[in-house]
N, C-alpha and C. Protein backbone atom coordinates (compact mmCIF):
# COMPACT_ATOMS: atom_id res chain seq x y z
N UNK A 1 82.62 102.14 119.26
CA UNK A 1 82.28 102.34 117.87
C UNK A 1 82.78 103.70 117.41
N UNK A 2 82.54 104.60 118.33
CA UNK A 2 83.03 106.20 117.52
C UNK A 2 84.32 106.61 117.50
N UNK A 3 84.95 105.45 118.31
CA UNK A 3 86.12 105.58 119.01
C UNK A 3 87.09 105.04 117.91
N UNK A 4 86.68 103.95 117.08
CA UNK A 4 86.98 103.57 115.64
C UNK A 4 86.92 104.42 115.20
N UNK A 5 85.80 105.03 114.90
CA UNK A 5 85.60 105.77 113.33
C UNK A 5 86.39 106.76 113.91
N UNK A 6 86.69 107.68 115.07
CA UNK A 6 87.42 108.96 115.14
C UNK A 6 89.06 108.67 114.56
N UNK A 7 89.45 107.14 115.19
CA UNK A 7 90.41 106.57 114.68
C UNK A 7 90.81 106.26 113.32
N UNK A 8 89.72 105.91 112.64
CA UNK A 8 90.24 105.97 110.89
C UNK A 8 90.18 107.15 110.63
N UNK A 9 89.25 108.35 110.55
CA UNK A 9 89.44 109.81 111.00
C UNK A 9 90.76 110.07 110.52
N UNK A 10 91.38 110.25 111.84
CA UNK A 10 92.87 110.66 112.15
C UNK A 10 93.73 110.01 111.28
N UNK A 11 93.79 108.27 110.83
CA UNK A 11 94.99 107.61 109.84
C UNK A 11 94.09 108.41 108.75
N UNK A 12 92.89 108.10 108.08
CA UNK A 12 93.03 108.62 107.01
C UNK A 12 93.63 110.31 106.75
N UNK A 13 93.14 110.99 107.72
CA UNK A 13 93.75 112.42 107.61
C UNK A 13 95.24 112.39 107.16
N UNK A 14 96.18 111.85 108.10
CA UNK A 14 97.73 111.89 107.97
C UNK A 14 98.20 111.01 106.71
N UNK A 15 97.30 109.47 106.08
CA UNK A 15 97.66 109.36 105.00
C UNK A 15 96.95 110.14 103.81
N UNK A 16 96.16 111.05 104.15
CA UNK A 16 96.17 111.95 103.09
C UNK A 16 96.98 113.26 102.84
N UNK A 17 97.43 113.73 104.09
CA UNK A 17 98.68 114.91 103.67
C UNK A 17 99.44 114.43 103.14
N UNK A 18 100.27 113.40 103.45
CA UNK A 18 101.30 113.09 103.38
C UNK A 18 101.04 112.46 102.13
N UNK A 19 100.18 112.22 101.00
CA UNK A 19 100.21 112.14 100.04
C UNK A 19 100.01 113.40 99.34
N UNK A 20 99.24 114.38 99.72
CA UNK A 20 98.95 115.40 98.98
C UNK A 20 100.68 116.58 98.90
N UNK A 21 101.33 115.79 100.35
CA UNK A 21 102.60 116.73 100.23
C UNK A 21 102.90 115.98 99.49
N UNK A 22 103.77 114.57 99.33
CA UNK A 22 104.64 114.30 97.95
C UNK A 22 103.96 114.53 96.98
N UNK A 23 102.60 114.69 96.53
CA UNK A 23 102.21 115.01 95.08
C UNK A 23 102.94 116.75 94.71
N UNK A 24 102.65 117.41 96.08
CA UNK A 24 103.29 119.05 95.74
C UNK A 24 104.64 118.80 95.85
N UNK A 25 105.50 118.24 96.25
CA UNK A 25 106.89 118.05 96.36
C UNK A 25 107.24 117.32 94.36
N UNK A 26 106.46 116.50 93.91
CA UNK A 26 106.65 115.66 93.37
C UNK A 26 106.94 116.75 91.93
N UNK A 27 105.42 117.81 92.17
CA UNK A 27 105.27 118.49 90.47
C UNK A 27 105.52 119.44 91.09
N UNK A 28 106.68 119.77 91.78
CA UNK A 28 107.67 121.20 91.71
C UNK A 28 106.58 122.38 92.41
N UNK A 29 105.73 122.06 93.17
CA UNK A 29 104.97 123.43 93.55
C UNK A 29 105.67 123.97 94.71
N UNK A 30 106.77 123.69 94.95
CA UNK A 30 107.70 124.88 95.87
C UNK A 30 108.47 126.00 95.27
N UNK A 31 108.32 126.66 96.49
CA UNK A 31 109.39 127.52 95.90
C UNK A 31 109.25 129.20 96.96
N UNK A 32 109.19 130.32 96.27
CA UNK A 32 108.89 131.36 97.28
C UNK A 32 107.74 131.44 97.72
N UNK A 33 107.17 131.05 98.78
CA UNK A 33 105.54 130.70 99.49
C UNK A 33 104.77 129.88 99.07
N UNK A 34 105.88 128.61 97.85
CA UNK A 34 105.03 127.83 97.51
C UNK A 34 104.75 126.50 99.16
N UNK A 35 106.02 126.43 99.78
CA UNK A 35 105.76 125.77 101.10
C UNK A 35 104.22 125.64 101.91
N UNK A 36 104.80 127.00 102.09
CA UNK A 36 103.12 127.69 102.83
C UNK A 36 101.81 127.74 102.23
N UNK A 37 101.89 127.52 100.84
CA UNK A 37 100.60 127.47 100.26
C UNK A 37 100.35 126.11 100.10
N UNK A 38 101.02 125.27 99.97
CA UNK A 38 100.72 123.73 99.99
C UNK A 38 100.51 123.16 101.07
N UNK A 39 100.97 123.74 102.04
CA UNK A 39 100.55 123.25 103.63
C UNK A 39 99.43 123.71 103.89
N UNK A 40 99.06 124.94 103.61
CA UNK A 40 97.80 125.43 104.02
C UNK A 40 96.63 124.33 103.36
N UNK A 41 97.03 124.41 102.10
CA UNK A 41 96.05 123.42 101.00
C UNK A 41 96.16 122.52 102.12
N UNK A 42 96.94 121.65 102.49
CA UNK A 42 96.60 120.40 103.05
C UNK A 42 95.95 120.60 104.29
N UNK A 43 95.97 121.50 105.41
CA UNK A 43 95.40 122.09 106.49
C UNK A 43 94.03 122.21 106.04
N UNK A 44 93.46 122.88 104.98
CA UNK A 44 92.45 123.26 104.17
C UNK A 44 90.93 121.84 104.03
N UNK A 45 92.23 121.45 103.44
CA UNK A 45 91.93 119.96 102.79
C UNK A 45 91.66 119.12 104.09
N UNK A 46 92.27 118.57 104.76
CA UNK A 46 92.13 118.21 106.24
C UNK A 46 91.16 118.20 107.00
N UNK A 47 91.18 119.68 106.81
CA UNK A 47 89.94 120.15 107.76
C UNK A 47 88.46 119.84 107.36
N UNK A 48 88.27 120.02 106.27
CA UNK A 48 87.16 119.59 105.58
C UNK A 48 87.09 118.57 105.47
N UNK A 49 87.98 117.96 105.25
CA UNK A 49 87.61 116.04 106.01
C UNK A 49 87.27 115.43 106.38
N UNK A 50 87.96 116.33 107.65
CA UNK A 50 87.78 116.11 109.62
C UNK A 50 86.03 116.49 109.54
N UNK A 51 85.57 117.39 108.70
CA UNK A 51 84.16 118.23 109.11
C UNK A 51 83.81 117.23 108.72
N UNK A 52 83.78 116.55 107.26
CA UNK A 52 82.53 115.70 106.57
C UNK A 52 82.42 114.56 107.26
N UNK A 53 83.71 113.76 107.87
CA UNK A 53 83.92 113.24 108.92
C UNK A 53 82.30 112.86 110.02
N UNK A 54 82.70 113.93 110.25
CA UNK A 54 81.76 114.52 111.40
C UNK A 54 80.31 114.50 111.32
N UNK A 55 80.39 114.93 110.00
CA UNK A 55 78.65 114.88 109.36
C UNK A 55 78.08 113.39 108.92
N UNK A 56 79.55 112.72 108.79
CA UNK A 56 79.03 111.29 108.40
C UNK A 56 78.50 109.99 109.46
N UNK A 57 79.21 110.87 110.73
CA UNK A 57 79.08 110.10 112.16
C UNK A 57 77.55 110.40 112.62
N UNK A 58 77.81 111.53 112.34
CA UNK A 58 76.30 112.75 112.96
C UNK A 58 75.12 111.53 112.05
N UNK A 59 75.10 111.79 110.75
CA UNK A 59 73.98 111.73 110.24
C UNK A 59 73.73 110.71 109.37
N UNK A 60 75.23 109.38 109.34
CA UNK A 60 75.06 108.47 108.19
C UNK A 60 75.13 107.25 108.98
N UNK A 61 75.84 107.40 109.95
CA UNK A 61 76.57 106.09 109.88
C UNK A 61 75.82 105.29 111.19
N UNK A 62 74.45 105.66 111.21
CA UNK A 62 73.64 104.65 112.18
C UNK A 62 73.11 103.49 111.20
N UNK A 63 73.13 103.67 109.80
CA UNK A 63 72.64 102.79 108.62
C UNK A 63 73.77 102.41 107.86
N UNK A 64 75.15 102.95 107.84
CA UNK A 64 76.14 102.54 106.58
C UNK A 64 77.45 103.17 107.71
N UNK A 65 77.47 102.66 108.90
CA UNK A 65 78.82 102.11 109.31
C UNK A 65 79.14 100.56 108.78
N UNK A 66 80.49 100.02 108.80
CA UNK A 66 80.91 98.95 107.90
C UNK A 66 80.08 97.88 109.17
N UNK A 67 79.88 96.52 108.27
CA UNK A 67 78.90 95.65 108.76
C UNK A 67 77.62 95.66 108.14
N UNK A 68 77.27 94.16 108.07
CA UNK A 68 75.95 94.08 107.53
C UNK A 68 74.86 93.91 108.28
N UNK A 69 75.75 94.16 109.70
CA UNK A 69 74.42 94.42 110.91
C UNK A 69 73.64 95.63 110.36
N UNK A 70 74.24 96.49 109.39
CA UNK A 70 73.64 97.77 109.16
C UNK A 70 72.69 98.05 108.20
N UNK A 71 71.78 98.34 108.17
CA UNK A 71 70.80 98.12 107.30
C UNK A 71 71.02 98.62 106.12
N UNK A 72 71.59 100.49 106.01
CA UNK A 72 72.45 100.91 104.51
C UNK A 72 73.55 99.75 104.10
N UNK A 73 74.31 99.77 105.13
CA UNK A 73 75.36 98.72 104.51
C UNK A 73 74.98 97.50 103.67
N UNK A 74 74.56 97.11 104.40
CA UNK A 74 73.76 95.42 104.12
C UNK A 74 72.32 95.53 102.49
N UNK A 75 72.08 97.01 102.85
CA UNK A 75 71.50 96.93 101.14
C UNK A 75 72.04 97.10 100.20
N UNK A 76 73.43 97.76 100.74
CA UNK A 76 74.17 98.42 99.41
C UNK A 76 74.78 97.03 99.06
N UNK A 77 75.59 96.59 100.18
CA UNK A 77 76.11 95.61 99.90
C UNK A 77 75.26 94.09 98.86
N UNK A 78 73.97 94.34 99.17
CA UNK A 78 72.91 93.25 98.53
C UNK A 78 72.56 94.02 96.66
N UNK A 79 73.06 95.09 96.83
CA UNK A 79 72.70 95.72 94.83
C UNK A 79 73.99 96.01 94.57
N UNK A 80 75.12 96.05 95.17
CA UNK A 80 76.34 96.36 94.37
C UNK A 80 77.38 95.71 94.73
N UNK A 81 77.07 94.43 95.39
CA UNK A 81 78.67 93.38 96.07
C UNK A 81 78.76 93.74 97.61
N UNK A 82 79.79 92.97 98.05
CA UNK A 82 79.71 93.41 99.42
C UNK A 82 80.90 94.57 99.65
N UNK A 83 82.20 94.26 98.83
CA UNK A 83 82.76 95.59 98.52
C UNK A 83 82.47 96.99 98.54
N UNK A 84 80.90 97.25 97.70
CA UNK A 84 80.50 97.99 98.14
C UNK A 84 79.85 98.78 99.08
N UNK A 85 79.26 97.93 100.38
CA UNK A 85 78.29 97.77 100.97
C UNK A 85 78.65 99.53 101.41
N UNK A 86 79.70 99.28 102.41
CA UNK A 86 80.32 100.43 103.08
C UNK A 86 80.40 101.42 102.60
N UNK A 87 79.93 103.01 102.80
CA UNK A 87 80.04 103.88 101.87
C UNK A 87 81.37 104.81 101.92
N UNK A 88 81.60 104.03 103.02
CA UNK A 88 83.59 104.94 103.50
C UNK A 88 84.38 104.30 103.24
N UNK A 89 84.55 102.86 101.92
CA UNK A 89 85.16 101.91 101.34
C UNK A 89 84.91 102.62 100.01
N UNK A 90 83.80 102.85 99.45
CA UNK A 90 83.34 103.47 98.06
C UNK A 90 84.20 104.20 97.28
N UNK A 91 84.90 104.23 96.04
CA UNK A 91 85.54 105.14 95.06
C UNK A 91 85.15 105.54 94.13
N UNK A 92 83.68 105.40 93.90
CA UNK A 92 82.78 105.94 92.92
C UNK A 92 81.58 106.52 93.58
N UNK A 93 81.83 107.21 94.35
CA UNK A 93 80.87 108.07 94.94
C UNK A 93 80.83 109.54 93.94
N UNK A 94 80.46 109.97 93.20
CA UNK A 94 80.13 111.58 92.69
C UNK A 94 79.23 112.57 93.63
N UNK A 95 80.24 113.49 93.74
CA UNK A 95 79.38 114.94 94.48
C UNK A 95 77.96 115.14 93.68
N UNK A 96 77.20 115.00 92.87
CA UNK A 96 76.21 114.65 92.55
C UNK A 96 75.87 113.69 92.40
N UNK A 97 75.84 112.62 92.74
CA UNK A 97 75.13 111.28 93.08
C UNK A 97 74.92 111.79 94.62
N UNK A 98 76.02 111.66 95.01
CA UNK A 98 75.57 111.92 96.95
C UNK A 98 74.39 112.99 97.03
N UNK A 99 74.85 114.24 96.74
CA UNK A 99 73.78 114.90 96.77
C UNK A 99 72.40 114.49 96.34
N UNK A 100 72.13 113.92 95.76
CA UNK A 100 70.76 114.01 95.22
C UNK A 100 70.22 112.67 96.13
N UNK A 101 71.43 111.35 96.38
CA UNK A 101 70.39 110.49 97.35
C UNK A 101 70.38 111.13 98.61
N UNK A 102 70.63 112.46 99.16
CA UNK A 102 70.72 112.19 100.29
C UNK A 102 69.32 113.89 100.53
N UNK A 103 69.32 114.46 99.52
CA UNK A 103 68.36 115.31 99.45
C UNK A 103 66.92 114.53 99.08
N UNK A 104 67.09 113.35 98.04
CA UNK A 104 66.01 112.78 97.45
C UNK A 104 65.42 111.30 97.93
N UNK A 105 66.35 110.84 98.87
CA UNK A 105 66.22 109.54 99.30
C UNK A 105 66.62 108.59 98.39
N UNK A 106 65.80 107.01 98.77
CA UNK A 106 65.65 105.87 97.70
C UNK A 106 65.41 104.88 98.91
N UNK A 107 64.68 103.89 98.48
CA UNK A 107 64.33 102.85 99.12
C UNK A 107 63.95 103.20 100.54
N UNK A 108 64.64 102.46 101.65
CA UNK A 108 64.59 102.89 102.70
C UNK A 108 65.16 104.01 103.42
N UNK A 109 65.91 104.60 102.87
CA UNK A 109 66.67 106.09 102.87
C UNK A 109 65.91 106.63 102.83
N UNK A 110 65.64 107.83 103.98
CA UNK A 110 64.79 109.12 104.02
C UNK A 110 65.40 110.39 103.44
N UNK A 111 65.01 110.90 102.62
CA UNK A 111 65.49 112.50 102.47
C UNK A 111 65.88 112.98 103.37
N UNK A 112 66.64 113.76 102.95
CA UNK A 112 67.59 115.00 104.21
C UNK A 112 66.91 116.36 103.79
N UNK A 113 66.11 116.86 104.42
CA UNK A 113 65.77 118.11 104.43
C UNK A 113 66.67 119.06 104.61
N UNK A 114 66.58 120.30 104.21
CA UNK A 114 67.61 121.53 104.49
C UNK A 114 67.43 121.91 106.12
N UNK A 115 66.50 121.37 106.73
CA UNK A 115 66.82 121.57 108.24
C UNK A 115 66.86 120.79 108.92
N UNK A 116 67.11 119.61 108.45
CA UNK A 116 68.31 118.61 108.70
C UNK A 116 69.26 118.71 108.36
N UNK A 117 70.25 119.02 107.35
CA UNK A 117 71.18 118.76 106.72
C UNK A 117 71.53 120.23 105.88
N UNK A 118 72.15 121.03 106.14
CA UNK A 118 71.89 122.36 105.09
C UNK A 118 72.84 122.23 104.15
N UNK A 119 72.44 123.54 102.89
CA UNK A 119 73.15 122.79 101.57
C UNK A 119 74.86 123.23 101.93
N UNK A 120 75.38 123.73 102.93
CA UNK A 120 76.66 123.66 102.88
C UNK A 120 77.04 122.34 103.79
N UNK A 121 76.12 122.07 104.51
CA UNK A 121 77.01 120.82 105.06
C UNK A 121 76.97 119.57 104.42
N UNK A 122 76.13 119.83 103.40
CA UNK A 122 75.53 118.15 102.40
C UNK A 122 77.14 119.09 101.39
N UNK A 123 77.49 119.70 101.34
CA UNK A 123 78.44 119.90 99.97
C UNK A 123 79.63 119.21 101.01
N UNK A 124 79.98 119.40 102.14
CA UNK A 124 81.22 118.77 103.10
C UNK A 124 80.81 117.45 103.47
N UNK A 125 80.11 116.99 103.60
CA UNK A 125 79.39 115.75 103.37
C UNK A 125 79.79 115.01 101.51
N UNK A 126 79.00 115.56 101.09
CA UNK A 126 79.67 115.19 99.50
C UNK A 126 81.39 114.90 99.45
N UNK A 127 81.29 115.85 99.66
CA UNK A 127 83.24 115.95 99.31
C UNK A 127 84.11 114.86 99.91
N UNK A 128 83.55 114.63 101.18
CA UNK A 128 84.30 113.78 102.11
C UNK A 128 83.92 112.01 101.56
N UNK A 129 82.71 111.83 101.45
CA UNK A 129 82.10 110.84 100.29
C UNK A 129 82.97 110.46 98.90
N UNK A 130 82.80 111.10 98.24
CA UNK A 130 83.85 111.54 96.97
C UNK A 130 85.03 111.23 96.79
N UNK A 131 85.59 111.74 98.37
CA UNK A 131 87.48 111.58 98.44
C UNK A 131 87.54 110.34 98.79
N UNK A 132 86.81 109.29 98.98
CA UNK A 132 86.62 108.40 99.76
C UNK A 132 87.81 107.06 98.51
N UNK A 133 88.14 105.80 99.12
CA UNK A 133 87.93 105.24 100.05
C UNK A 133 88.30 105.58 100.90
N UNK A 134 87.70 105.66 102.31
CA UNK A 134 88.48 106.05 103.81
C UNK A 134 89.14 104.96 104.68
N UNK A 135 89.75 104.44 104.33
CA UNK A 135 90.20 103.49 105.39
C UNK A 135 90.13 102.75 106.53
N UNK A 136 90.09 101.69 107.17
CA UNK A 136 89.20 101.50 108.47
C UNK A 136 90.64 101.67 108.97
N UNK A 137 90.63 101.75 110.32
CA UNK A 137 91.53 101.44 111.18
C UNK A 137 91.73 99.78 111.38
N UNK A 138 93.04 99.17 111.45
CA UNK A 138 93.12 98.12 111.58
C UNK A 138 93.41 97.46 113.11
N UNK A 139 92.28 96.14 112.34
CA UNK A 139 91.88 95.61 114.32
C UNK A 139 92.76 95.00 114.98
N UNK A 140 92.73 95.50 116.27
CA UNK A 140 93.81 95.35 117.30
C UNK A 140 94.12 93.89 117.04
């Protein structure tokens, strides 16, 4: 199972540089250190990914990994389609929507306390949510 998700991880990472480079290639942001500053952005960008990534394995995805074996999944999927179920499929996730269900709960969702979850890692958490859809890895 983690062995998946580290795996969409990694494709989504590389299909996201490699979009974020042709978007900087595309609207002219090269030039004298423009290289290096767009790579970094994507290194930047990446990385914080890779983190929210991490926070989503850590702390989400025992309830809203894809499947309706999952109890997040399988509710989301029962109030908003099954499209939605998955929250690493989602493209209408807002950095304030996330935040607030995941500080405030709902239904069977427990609040995330700040010593569970502190407010910088719920903001890399958000973000990674947000940028979403994430892609699954496709089955062997």
């Amino acid at each position: 199972m983690k062995a998946r998700v580290m795996s969409d991880i990694f494709s989504g990472r590389s299909v996201l540089a490699s979009v974020l480079m042709s978007a900087t290639l595309m609207f002219g942001i090269v030039g004298t250190g423009g290289t290096a500053h767009a790579a970094s952005a994507v290194t930047a960008n990446s990385d914080a990914q890779e983190k929210g990534a991490r926070l989503f394995i850590k702390n989400c995805i025992m309830c809203h990994e894809r499947g309706m074996e999952n109890p997040g999944t399988a509710a989301l999927s029962y109030l908003y389609g099954k499209d939605k179920g998955a929250l690493e499929d989602r493209d209408n996730l807002t950095l304030d929507f996330v935040r607030y269900l995941v500080r405030h709960g709902r239904g069977l969702m427990p609040a995330f306390r700040t010593g569970e979850l502190n407010d910088e890692e719920l903001k890399v958490l958000a973000d990674y949510l947000s940028a979403g859809p994430h892609p699954a890895a496709p089955a062997k």
